[in-house]
N, C-alpha and C. Protein backbone atom coordinates (compact mmCIF):
# COMPACT_ATOMS: atom_id res chain seq x y z
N UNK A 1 29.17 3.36 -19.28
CA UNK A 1 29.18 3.30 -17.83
C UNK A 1 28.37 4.44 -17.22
N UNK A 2 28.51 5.81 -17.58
CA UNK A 2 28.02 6.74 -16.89
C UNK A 2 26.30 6.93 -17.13
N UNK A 3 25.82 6.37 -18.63
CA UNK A 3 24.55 5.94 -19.28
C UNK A 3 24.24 5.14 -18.13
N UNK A 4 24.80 3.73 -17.70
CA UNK A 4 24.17 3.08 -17.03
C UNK A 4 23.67 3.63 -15.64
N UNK A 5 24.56 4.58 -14.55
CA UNK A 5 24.57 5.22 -14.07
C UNK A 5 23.77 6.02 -13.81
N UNK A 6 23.11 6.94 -14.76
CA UNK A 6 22.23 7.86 -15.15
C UNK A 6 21.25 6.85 -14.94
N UNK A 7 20.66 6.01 -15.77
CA UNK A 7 19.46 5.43 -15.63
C UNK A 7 19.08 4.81 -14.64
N UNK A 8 20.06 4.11 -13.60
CA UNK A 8 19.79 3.18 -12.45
C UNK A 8 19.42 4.54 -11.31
N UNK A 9 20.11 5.93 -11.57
CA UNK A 9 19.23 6.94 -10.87
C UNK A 9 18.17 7.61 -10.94
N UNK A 10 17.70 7.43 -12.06
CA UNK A 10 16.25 7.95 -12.81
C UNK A 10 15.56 6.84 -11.98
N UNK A 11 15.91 5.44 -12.23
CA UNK A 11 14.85 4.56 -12.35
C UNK A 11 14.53 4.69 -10.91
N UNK A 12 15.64 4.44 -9.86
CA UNK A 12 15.30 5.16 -8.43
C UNK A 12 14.19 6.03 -7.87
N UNK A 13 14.75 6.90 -8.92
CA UNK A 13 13.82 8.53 -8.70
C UNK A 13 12.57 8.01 -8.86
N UNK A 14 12.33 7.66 -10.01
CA UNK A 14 10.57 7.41 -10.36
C UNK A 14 10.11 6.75 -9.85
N UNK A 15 11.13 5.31 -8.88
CA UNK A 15 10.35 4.26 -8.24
C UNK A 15 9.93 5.30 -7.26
N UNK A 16 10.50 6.04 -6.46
CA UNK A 16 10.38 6.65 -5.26
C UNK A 16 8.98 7.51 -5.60
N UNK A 17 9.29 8.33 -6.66
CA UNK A 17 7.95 9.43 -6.80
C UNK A 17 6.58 8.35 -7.07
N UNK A 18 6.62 7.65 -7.37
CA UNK A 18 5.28 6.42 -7.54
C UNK A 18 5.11 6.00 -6.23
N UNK A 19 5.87 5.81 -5.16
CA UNK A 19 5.51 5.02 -4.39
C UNK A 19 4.50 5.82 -3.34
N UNK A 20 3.29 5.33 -2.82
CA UNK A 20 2.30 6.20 -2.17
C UNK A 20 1.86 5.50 -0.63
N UNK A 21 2.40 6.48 -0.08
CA UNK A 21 2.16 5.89 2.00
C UNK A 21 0.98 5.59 2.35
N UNK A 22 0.24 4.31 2.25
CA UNK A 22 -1.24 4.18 2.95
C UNK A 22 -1.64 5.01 4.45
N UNK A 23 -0.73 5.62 5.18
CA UNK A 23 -0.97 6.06 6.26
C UNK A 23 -0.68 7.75 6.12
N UNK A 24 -0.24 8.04 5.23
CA UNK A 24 -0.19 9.64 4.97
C UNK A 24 -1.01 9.80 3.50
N UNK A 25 -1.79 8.94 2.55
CA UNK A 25 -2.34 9.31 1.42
C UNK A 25 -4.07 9.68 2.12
N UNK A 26 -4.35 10.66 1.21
CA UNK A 26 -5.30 11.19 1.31
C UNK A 26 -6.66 10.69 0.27
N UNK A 27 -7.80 11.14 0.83
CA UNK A 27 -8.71 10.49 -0.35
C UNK A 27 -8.63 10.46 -1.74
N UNK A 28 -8.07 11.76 -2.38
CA UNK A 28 -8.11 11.80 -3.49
C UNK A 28 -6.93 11.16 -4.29
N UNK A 29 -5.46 10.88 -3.25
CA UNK A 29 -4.47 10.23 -3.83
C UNK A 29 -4.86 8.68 -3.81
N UNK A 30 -5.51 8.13 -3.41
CA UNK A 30 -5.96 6.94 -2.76
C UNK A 30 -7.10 6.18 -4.19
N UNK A 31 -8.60 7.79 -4.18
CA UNK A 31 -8.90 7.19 -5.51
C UNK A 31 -8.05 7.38 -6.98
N UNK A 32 -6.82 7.92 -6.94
CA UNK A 32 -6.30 7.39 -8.32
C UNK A 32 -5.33 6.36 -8.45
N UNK A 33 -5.24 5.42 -7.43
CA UNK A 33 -5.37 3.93 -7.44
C UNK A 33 -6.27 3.11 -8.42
N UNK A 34 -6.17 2.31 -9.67
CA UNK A 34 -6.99 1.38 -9.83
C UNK A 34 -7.48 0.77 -9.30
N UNK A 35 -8.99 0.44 -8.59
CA UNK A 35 -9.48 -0.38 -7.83
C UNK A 35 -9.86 -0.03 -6.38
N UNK A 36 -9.15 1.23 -6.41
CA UNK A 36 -9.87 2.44 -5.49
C UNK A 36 -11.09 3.27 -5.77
N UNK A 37 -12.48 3.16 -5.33
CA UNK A 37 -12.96 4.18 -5.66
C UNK A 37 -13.56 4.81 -4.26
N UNK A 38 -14.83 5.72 -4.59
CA UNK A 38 -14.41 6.75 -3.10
C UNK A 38 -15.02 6.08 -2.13
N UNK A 39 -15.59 4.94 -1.91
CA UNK A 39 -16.10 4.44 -0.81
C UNK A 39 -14.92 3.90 0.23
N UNK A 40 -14.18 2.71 -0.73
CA UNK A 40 -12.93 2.44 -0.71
C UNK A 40 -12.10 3.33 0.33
N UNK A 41 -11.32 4.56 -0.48
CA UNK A 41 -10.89 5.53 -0.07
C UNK A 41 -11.62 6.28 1.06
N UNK A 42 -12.60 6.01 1.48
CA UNK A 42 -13.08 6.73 2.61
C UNK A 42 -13.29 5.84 3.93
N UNK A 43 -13.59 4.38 3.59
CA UNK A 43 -13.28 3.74 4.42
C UNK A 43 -11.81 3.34 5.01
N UNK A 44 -10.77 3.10 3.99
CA UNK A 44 -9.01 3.36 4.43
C UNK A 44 -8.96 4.60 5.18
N UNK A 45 -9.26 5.78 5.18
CA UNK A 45 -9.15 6.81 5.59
C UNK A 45 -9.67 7.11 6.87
N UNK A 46 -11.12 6.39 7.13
CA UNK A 46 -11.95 6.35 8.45
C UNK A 46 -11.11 4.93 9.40
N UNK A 47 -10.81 4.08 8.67
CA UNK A 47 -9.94 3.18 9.53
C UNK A 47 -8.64 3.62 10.12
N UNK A 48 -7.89 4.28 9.33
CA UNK A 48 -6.64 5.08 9.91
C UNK A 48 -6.87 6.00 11.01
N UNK A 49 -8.23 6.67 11.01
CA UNK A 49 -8.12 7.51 11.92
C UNK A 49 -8.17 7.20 13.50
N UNK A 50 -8.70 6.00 13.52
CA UNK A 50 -8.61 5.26 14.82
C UNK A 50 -7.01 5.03 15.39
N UNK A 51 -6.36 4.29 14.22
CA UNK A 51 -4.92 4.03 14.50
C UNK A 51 -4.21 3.70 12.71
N UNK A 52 -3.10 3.94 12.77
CA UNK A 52 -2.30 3.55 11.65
C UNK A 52 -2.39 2.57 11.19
N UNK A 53 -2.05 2.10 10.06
CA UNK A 53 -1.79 0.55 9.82
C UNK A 53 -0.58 0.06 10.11
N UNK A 54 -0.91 -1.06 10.59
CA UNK A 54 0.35 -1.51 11.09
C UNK A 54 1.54 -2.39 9.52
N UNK A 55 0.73 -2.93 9.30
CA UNK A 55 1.41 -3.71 8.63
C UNK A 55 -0.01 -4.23 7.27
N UNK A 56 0.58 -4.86 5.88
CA UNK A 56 -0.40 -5.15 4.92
C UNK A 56 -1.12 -6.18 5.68
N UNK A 57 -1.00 -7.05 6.83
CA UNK A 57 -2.11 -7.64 7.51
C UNK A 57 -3.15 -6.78 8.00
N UNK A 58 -2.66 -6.04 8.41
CA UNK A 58 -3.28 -5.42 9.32
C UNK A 58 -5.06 -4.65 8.43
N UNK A 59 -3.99 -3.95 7.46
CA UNK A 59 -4.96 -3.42 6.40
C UNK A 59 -6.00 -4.21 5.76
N UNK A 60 -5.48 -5.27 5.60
CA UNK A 60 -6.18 -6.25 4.70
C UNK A 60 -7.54 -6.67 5.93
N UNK A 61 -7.12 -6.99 7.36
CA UNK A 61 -7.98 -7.17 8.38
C UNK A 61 -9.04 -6.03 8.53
N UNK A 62 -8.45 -4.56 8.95
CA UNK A 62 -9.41 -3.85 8.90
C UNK A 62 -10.35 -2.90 8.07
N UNK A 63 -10.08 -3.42 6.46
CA UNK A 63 -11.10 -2.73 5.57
C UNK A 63 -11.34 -3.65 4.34
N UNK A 64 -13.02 -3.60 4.53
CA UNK A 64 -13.43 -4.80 3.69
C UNK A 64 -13.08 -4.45 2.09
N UNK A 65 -12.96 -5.78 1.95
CA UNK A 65 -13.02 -5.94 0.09
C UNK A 65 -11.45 -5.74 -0.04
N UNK A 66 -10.48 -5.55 0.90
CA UNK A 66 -8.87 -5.55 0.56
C UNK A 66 -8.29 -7.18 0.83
N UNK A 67 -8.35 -8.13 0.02
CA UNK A 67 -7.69 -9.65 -0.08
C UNK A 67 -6.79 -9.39 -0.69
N UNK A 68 -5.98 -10.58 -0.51
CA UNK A 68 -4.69 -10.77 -1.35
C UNK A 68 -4.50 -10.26 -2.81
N UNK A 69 -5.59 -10.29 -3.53
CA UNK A 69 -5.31 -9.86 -4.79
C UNK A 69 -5.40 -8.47 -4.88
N UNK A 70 -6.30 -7.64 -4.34
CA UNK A 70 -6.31 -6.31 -4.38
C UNK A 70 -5.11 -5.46 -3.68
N UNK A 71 -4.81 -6.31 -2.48
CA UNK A 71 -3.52 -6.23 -1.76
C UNK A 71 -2.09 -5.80 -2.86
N UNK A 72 -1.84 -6.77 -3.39
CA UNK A 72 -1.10 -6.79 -4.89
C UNK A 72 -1.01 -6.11 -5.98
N UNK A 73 -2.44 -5.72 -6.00
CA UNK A 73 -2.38 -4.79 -7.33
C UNK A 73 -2.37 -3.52 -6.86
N UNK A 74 -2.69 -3.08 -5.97
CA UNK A 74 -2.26 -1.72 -5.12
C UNK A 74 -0.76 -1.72 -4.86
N UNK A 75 -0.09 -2.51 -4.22
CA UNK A 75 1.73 -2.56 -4.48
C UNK A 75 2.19 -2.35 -5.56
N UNK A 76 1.38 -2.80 -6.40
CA UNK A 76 2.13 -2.76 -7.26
C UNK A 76 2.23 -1.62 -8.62
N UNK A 77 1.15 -0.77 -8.16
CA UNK A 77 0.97 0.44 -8.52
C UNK A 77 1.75 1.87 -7.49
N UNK A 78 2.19 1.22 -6.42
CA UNK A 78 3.35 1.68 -5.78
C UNK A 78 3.06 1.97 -4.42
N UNK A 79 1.60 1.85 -3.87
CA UNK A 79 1.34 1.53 -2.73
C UNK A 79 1.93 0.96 -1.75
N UNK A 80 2.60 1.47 -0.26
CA UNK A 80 3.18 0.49 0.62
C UNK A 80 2.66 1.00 2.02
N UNK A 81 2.73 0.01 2.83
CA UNK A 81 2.08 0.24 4.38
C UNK A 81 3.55 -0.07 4.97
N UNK A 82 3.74 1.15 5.93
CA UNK A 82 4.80 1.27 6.60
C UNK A 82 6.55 1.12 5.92
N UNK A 83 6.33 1.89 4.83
CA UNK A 83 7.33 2.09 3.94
C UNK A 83 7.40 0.60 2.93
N UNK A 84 6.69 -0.35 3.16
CA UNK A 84 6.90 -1.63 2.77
C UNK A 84 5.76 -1.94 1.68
N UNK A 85 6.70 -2.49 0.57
CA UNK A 85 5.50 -2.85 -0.50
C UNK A 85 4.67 -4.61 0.04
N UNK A 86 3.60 -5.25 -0.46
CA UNK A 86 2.64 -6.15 -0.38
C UNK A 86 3.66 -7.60 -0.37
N UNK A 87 4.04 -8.27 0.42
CA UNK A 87 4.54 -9.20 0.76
C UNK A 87 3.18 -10.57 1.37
N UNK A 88 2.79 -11.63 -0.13
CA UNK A 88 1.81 -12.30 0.91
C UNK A 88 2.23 -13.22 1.92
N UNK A 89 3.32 -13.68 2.20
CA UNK A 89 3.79 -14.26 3.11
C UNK A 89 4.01 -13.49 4.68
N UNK A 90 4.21 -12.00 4.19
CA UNK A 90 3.86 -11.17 5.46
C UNK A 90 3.10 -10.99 6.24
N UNK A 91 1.77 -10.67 5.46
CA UNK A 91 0.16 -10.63 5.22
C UNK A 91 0.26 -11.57 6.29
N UNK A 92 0.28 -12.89 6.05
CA UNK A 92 -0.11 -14.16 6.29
C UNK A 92 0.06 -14.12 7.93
N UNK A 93 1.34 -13.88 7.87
CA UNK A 93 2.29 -13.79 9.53
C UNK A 93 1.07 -13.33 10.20
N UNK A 94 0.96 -11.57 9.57
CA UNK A 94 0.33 -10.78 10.67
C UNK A 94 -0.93 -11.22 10.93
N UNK A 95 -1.67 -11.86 9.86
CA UNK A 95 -2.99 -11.97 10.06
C UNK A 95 -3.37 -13.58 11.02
N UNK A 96 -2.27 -14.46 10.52
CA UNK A 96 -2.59 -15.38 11.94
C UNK A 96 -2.40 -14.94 13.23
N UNK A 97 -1.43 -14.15 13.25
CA UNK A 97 -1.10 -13.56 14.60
C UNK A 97 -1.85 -13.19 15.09
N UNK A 98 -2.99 -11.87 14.70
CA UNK A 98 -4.06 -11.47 14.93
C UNK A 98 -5.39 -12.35 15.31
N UNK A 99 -5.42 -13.45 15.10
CA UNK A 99 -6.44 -14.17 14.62
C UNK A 99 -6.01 -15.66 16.13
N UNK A 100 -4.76 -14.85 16.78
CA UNK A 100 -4.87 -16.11 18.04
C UNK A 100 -5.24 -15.18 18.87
């Protein structure tokens, strides 16, 4: 019992220390992303500075080469926009929304 205990708080811990804020990561946390490199990372970075991201629509709208799949594999390396990991049904919401 207390084994199980122990580990369901580790596993916590590490989810938490992996997980990386698109709106507070910086260039260099950004290129050690797979699939980040520094152009990437400098364009996320020049888009934020206008305004935050709102949501993974939002991101995916304002910086090229971020689609659904890259969307995904950045979550899932622990990436989240607005505390929230890559939901494509979310995506979807925000980006029709945007798009009336």
């Amino acid at each position: 019992m207390i084994k199980t205990v122990i580990a369901m708080a580790l596993s916590l811990l590490c989810s938490w220390a992996l997980a990386l804020e698109l709106n507070q990561a910086d260039v260099s946390e950004l290129q050690n992303l797979k699939g980040v490199g520094p152009k990437t990372a400098e364009q996320i970075v020049a888009a934020r500075k206008s305004q935050r991201f709102n949501d993974w629509g939002d991101f995916q709208a304002r910086v090229k080469g971020i689609g659904p799949g890259k969307a995904s594999a950045l979550s899932k390396q622990g990436l989240t926009v607005g505390g929230k990991p890559y939901s494509p049904a979310q995506a979807q919401k925000a980006a029709t929304a945007k798009s009336k």
